[in-house]
C-alpha atoms as a PDB file:
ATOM      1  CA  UNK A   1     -14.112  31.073 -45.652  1.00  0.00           C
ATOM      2  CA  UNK A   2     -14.964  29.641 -49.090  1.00  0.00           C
ATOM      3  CA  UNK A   3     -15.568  25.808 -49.770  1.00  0.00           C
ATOM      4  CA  UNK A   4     -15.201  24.391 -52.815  1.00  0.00           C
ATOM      5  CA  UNK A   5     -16.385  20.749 -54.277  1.00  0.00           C
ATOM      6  CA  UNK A   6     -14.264  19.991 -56.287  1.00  0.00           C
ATOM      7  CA  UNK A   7     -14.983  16.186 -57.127  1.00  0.00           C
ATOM      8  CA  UNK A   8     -18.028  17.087 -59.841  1.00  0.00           C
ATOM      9  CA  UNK A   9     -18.364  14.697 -63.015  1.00  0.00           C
ATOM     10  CA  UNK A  10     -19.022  17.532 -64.953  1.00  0.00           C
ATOM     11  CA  UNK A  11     -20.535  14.844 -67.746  1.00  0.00           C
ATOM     12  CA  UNK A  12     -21.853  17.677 -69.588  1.00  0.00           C
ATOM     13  CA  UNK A  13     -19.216  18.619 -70.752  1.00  0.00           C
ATOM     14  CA  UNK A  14     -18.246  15.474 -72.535  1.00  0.00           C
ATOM     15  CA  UNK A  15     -15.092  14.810 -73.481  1.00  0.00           C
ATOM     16  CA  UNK A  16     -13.690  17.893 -71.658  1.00  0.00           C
ATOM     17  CA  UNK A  17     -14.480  15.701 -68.269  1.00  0.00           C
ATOM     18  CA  UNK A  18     -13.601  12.093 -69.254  1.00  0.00           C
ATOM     19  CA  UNK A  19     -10.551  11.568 -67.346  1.00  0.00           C
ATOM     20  CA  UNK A  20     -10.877  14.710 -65.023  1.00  0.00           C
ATOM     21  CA  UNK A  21     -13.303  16.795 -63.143  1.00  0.00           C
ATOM     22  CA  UNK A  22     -14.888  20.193 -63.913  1.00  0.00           C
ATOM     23  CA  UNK A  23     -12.104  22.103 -62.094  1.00  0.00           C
ATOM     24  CA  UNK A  24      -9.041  20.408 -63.639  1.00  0.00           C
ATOM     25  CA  UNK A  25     -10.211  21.686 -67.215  1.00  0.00           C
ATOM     26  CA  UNK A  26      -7.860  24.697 -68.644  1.00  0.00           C
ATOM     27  CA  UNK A  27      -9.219  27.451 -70.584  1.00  0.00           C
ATOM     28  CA  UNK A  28      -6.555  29.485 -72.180  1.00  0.00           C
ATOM     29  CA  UNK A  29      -3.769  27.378 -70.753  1.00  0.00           C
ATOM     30  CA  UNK A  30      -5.325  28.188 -67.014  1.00  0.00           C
ATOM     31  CA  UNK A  31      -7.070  25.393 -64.620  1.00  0.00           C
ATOM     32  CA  UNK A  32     -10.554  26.563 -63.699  1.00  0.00           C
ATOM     33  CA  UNK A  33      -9.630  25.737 -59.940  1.00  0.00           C
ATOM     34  CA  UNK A  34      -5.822  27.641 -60.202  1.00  0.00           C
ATOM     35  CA  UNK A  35      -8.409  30.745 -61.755  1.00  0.00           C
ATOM     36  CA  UNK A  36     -10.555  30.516 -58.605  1.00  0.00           C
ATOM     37  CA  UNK A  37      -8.519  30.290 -56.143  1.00  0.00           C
ATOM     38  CA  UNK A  38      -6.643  33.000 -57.581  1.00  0.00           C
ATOM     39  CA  UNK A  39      -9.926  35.231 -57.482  1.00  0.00           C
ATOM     40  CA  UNK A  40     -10.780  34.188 -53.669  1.00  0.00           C
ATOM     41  CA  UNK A  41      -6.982  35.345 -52.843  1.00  0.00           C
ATOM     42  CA  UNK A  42      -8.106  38.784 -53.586  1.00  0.00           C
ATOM     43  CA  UNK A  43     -11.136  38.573 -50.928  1.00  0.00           C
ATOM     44  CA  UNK A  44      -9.113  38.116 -48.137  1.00  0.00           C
ATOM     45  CA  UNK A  45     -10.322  34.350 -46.630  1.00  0.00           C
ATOM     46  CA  UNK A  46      -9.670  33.067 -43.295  1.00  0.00           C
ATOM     47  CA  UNK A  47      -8.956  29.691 -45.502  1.00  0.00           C
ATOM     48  CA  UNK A  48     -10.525  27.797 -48.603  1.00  0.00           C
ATOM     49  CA  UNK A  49     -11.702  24.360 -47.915  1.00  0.00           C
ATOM     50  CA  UNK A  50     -11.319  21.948 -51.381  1.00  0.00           C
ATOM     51  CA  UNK A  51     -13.031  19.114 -51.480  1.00  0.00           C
ATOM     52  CA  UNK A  52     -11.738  15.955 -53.588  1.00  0.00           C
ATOM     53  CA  UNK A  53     -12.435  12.703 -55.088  1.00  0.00           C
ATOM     54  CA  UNK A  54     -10.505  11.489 -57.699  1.00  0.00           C
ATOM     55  CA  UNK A  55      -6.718  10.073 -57.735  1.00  0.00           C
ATOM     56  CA  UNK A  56      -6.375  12.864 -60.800  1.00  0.00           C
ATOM     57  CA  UNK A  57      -7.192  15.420 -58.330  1.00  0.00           C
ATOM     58  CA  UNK A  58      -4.521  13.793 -56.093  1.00  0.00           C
ATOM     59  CA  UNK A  59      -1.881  14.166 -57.990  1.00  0.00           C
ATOM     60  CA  UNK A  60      -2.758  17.705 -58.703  1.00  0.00           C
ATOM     61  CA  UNK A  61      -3.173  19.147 -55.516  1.00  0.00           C
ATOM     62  CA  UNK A  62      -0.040  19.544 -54.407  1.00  0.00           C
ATOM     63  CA  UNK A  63       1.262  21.252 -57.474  1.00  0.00           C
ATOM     64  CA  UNK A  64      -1.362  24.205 -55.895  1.00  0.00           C
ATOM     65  CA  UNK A  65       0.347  24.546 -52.729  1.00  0.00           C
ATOM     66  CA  UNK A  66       3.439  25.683 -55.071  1.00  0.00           C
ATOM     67  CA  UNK A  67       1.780  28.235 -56.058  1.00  0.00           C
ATOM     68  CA  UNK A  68       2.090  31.854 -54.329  1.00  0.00           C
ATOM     69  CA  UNK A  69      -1.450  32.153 -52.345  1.00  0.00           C
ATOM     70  CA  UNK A  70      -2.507  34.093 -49.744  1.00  0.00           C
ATOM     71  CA  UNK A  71      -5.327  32.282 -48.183  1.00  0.00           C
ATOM     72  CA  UNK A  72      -4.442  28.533 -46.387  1.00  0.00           C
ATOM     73  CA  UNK A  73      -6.372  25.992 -48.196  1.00  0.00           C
ATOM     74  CA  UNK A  74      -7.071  22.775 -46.173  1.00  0.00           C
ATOM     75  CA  UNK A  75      -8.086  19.521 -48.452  1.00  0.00           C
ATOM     76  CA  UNK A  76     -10.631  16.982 -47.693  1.00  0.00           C
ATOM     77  CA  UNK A  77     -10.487  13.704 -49.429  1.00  0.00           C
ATOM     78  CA  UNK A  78     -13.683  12.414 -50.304  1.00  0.00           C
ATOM     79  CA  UNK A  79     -13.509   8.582 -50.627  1.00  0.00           C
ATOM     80  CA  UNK A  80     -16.850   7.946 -51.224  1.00  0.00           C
ATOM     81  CA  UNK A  81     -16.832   9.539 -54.599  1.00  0.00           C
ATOM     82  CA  UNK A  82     -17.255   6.843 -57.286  1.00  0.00           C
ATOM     83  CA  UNK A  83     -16.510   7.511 -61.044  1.00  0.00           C
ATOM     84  CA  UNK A  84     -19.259   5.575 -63.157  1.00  0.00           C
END
């Protein structure tokens, strides 16, 4: 199984990561998560566990279940992240 965090600030990145985490950035009109996920497919996983932590995220997540995939994912919500 794979687990991903997925609720990083990513503040190096600047303005890339203002209103969004690390994995919701797209690079050549891709997400970095929807890229990953696609890669861990390939591997064969009993299941991918994503961690979360901001309403963006929220929103997003279910547009991934669309998505043809292979391997269950199973999301945990992590309310304790806070955005400074």
């Amino acid at each position: 199984q794979a687990i991903i965090l997925a609720a990083g600030m990513g503040k190096r990145l600047g303005d890339l990561t203002k209103d969004n985490t690390k994995c919701m950035i797209k690079v050549n009109g891709t997400y970095l998560i929807d890229r990953l996920l696609s890669q861990l497919d390939f591997i064969k996983l009993e299941r991918i566990i994503l961690v979360i932590g901001l309403p963006g995220e929220r929103n997003y997540v279910p547009n991934i279940e669309k998505q043809s995939r292979n391997t269950p994912i199973e999301y945990i919500y992590n309310p304790v992240y806070i955005r400074p």
